[in-house]
Structures are given as C-alpha cells and as structure tokens.
N, C-alpha and C. Protein backbone atom coordinates (compact mmCIF):
# COMPACT_ATOMS: atom_id res chain seq x y z
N UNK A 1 17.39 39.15 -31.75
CA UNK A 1 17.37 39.19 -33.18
C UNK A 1 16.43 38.10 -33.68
N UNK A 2 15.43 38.74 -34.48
CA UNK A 2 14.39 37.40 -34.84
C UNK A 2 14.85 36.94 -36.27
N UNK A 3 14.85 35.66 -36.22
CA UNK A 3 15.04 34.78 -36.81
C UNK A 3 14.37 33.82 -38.40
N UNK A 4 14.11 33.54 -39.15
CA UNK A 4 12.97 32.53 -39.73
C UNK A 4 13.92 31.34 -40.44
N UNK A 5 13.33 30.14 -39.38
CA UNK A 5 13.86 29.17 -40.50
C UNK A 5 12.93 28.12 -40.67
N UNK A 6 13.19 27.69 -42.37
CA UNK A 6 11.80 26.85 -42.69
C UNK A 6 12.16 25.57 -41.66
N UNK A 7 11.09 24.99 -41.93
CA UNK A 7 11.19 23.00 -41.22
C UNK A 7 12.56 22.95 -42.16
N UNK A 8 13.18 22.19 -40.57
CA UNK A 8 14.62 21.72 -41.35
C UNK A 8 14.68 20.39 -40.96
N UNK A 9 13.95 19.71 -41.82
CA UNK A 9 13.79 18.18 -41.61
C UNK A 9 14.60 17.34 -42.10
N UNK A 10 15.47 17.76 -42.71
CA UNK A 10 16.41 17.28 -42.95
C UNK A 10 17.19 16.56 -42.18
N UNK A 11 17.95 18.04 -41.27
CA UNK A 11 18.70 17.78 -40.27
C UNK A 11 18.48 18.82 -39.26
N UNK A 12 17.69 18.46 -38.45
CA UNK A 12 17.34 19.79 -37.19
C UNK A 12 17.81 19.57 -36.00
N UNK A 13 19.03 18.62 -36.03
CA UNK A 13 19.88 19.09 -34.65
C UNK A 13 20.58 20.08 -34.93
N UNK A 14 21.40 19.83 -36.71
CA UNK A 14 22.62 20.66 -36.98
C UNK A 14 21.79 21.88 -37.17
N UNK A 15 20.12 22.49 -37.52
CA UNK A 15 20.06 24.07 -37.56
C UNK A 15 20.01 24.19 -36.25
N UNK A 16 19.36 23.49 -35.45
CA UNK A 16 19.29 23.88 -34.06
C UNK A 16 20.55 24.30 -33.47
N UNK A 17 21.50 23.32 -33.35
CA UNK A 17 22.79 23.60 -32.79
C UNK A 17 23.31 25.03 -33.29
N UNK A 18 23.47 25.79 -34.73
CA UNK A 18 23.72 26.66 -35.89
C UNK A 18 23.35 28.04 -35.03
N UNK A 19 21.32 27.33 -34.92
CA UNK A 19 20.63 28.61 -34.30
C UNK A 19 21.22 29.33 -33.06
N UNK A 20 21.82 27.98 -31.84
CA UNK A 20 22.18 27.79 -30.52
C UNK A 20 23.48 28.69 -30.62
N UNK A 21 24.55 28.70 -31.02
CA UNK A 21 25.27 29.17 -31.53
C UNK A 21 25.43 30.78 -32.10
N UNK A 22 24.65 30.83 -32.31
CA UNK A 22 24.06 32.10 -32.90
C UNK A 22 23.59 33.04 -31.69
N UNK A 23 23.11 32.69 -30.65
CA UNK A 23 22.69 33.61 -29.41
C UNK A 23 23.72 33.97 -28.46
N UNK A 24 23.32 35.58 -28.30
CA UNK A 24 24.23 36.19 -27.21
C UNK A 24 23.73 35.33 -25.67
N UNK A 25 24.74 35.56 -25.40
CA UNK A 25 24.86 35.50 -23.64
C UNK A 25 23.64 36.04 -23.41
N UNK A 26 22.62 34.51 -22.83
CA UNK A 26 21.29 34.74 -22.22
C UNK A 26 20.02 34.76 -23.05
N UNK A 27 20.23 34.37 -24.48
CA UNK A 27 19.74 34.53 -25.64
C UNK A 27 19.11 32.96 -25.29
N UNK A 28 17.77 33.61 -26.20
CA UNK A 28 16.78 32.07 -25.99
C UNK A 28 16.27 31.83 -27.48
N UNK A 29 15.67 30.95 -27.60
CA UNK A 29 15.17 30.41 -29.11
C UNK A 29 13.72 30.17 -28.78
N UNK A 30 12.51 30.71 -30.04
CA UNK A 30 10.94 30.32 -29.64
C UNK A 30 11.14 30.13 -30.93
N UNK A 31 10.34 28.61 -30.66
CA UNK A 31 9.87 28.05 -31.92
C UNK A 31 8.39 27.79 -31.95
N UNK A 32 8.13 28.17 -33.16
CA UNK A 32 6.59 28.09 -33.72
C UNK A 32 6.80 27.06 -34.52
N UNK A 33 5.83 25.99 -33.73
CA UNK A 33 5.56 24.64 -34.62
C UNK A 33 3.71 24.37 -34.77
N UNK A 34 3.43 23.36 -35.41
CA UNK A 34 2.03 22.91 -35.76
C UNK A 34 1.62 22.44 -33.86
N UNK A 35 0.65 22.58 -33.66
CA UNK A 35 -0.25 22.07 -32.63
C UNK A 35 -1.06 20.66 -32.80
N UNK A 36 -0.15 19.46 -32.30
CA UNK A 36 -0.31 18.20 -32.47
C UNK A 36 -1.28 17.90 -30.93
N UNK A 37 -1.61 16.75 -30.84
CA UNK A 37 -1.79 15.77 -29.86
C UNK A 37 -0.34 15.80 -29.27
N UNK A 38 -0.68 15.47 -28.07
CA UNK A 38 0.91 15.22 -27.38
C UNK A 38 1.05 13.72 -27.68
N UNK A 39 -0.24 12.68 -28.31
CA UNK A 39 0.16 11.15 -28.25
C UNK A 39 -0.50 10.60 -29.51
N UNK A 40 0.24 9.41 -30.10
CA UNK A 40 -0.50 9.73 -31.35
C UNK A 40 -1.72 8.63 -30.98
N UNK A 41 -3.29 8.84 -31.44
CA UNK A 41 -4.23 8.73 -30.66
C UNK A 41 -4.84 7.87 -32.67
N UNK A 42 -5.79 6.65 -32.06
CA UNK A 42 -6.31 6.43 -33.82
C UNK A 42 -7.86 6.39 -33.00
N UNK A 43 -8.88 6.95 -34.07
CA UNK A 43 -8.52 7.96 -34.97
C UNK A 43 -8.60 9.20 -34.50
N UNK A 44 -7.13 10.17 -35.23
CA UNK A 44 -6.20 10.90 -34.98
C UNK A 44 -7.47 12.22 -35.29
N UNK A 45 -7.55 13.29 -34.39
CA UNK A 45 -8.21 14.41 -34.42
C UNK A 45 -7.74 14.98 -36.00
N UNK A 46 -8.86 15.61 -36.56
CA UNK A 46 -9.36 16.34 -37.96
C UNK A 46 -7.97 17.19 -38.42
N UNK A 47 -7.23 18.17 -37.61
CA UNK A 47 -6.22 18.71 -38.08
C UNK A 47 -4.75 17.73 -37.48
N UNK A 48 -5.13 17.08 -37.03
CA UNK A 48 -3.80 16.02 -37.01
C UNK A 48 -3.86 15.21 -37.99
N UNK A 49 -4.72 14.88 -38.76
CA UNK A 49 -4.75 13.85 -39.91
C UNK A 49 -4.62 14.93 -41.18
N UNK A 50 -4.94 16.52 -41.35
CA UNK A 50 -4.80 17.17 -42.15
C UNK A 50 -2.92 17.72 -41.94
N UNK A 51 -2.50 17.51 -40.45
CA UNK A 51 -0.32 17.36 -40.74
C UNK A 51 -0.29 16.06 -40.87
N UNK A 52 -0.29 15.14 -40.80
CA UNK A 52 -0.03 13.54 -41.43
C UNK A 52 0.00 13.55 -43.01
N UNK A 53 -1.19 14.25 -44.01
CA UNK A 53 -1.26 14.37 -44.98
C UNK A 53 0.47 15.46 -45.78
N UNK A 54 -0.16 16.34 -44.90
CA UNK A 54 1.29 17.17 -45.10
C UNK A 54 2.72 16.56 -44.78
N UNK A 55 2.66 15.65 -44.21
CA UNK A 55 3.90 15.24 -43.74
C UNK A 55 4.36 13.80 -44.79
N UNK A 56 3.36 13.13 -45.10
CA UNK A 56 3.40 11.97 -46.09
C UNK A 56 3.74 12.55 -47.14
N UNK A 57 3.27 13.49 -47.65
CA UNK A 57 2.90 13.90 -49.11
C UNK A 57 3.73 15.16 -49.24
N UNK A 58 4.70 16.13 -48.23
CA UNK A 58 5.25 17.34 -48.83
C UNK A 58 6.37 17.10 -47.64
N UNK A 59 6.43 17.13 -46.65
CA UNK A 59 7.54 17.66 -45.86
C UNK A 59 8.71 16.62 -45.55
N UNK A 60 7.73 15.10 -45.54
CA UNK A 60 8.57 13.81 -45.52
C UNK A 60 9.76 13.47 -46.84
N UNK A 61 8.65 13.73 -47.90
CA UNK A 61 9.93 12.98 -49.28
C UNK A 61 10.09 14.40 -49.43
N UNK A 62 10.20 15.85 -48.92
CA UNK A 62 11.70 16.77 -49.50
C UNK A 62 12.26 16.48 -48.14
N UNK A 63 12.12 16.22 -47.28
CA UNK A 63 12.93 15.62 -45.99
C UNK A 63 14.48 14.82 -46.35
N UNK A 64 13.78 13.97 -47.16
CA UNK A 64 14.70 12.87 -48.16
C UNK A 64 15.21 12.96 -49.03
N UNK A 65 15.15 14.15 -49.63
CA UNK A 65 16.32 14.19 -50.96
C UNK A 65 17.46 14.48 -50.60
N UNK A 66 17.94 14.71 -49.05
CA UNK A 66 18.74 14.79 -48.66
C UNK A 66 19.37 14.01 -48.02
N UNK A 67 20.98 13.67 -47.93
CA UNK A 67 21.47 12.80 -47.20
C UNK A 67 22.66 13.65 -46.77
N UNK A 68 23.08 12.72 -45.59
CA UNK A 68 22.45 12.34 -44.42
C UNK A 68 21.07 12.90 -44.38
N UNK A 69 20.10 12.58 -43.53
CA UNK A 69 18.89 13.44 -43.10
C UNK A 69 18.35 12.31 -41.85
N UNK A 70 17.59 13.35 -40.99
CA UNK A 70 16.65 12.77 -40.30
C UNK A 70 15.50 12.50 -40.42
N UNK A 71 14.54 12.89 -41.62
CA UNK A 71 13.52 12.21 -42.23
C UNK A 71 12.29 12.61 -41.53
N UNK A 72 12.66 13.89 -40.69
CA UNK A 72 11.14 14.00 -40.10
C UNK A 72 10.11 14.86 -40.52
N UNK A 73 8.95 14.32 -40.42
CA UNK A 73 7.85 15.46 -41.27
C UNK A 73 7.03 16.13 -40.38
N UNK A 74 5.79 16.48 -40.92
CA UNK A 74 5.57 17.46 -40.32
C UNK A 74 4.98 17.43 -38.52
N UNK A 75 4.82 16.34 -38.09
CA UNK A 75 4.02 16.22 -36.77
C UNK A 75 5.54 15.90 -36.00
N UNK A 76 5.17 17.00 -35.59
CA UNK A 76 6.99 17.14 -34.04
C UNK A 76 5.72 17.16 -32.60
N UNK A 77 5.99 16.12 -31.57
CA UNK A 77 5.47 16.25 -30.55
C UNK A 77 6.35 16.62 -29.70
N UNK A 78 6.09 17.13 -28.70
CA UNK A 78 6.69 17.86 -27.00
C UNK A 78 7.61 16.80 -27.47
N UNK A 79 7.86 15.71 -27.31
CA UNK A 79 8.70 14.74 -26.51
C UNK A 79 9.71 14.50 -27.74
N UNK A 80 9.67 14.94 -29.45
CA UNK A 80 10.54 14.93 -30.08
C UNK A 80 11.13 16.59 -30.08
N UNK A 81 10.59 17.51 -29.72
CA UNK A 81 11.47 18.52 -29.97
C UNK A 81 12.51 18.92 -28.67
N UNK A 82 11.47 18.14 -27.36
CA UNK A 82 12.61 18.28 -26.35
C UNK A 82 14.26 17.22 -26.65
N UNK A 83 14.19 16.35 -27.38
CA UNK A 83 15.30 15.44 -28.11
C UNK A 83 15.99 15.97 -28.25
N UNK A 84 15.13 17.14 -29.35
CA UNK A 84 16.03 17.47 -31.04
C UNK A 84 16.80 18.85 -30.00
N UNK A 85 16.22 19.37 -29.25
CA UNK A 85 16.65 20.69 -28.29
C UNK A 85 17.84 19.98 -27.72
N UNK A 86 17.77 18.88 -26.60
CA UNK A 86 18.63 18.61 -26.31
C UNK A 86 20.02 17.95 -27.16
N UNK A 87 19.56 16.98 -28.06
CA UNK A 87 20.78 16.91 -28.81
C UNK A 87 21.24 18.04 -29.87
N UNK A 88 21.10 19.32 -29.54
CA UNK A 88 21.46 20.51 -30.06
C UNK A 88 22.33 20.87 -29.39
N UNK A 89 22.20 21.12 -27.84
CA UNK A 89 22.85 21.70 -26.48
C UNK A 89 22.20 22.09 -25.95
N UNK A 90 20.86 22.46 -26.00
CA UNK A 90 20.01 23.06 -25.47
C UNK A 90 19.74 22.05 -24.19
N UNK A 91 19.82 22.81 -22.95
CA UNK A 91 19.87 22.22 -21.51
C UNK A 91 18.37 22.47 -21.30
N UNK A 92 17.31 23.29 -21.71
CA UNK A 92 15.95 24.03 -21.16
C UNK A 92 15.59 23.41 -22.63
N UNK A 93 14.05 23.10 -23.07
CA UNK A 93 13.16 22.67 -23.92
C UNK A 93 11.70 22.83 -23.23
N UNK A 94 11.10 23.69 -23.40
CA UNK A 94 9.85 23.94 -22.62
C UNK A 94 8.86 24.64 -23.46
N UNK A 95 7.41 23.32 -23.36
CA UNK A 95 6.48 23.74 -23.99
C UNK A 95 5.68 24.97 -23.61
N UNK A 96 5.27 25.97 -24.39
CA UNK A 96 4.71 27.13 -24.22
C UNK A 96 2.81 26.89 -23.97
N UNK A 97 2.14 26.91 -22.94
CA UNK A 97 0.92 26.88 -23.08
C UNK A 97 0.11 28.61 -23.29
N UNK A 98 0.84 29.31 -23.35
CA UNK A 98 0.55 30.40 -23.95
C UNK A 98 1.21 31.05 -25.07
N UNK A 99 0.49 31.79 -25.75
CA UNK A 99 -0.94 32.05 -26.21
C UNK A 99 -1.44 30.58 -26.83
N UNK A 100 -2.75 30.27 -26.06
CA UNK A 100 -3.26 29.56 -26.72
C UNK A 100 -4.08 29.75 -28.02
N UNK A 101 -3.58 28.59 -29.20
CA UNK A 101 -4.04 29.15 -30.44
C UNK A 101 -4.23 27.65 -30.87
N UNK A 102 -5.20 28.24 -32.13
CA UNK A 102 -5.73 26.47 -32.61
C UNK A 102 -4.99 26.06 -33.51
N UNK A 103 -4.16 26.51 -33.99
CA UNK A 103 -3.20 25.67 -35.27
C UNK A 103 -1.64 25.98 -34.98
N UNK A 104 -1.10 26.60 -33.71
CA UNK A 104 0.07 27.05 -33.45
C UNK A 104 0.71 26.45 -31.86
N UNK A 105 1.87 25.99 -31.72
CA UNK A 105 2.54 25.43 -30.37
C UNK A 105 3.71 26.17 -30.12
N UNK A 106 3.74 26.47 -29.27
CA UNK A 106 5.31 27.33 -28.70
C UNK A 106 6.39 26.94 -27.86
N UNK A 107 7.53 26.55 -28.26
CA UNK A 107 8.61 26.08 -27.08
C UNK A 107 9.71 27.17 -27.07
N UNK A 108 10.24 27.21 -25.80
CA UNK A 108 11.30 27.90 -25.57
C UNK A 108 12.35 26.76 -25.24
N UNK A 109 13.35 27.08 -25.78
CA UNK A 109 14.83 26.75 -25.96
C UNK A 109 15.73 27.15 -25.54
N UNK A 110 16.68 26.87 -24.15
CA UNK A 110 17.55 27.57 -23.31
C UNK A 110 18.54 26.96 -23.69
N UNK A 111 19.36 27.94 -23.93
CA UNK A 111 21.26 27.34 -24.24
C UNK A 111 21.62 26.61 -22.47
C-alpha cells in the first residue's frame, strides 16, 4: 500500500514508528529523500547549499512551531536516517544506490 507523508520534522521517529506499524507481515518502507553529500563538506556542493537554504528558511522554523519536536530540516544524511529508522524499530535502514538520480536518495526500511 503506497503511502505519502510530508517531511515530518517535527517528530520523525513517532511517523516512522506510526508508518512501521502500519505494515503487514514482511512489509517494507521506501523513502524518497533529497540527495545530500554523505559529509557535510565547506564549501558545500551547489544543490546542497540550495537544501541548507530550504532548511534555514522553510522546513527548520515550521519544524518548530511544534513542541515537543526534533527540529530537523531539510538535509537528512545516510547516518541520520539510519538513527531515525532505528529509533523507530526499524532493525534494516539501507541506502538505495539505485536508480541513480540527481536530486532524489532512496532507503529501504525493514521492520
């Protein structure tokens, strides 16, 4: 069953966990996120400084009108979504190197 949920920057263990929850027996989760650097590098490649902008200026302060929240904006690297996967329940967090695309990253998410 496909899914859409916006950036939940708010709090994206509790959609994650919600989503996790939500799958039948053997059921997996693909998430489509922005295509970052895996490290943050200065100075930061042309469309990594064009999600920094997005993330300062739109995804960070509505991040924050919420409380509790986790406050994160728009640049999620490998090494924060395998976190946010695992402190969901998610035991599997695995970056997708296919299809390679220039503005798109893919992880799979195993209960």
């Amino acid at each position: 069953m496909p899914v859409t949920v916006r950036r939940a920057g708010e709090r994206p263990v509790d959609v994650l966990s919600s989503v996790r929850r939500m799958l039948r027996p053997g059921g997996v989760v693909l998430i489509a996120d922005e295509k970052t650097a895996d490290t943050f590098t200065a100075p930061a490649h042309e469309m990594d400084r064009m999600y920094y902008g997005f993330s300062i200026f739109t995804c960070l302060p509505a991040a924050m009108t919420v409380r509790p929240t986790a406050a994160t904006g728009t640049v999620m690297r490998a090494d924060t979504m395998r976190r946010l996967g695992s402190e969901a329940g998610f035991r599997s967090v695995e970056r997708l190197d296919e299809p390679e695309l220039d503005f798109l990253r893919f992880y799979l998410l195993t209960p």
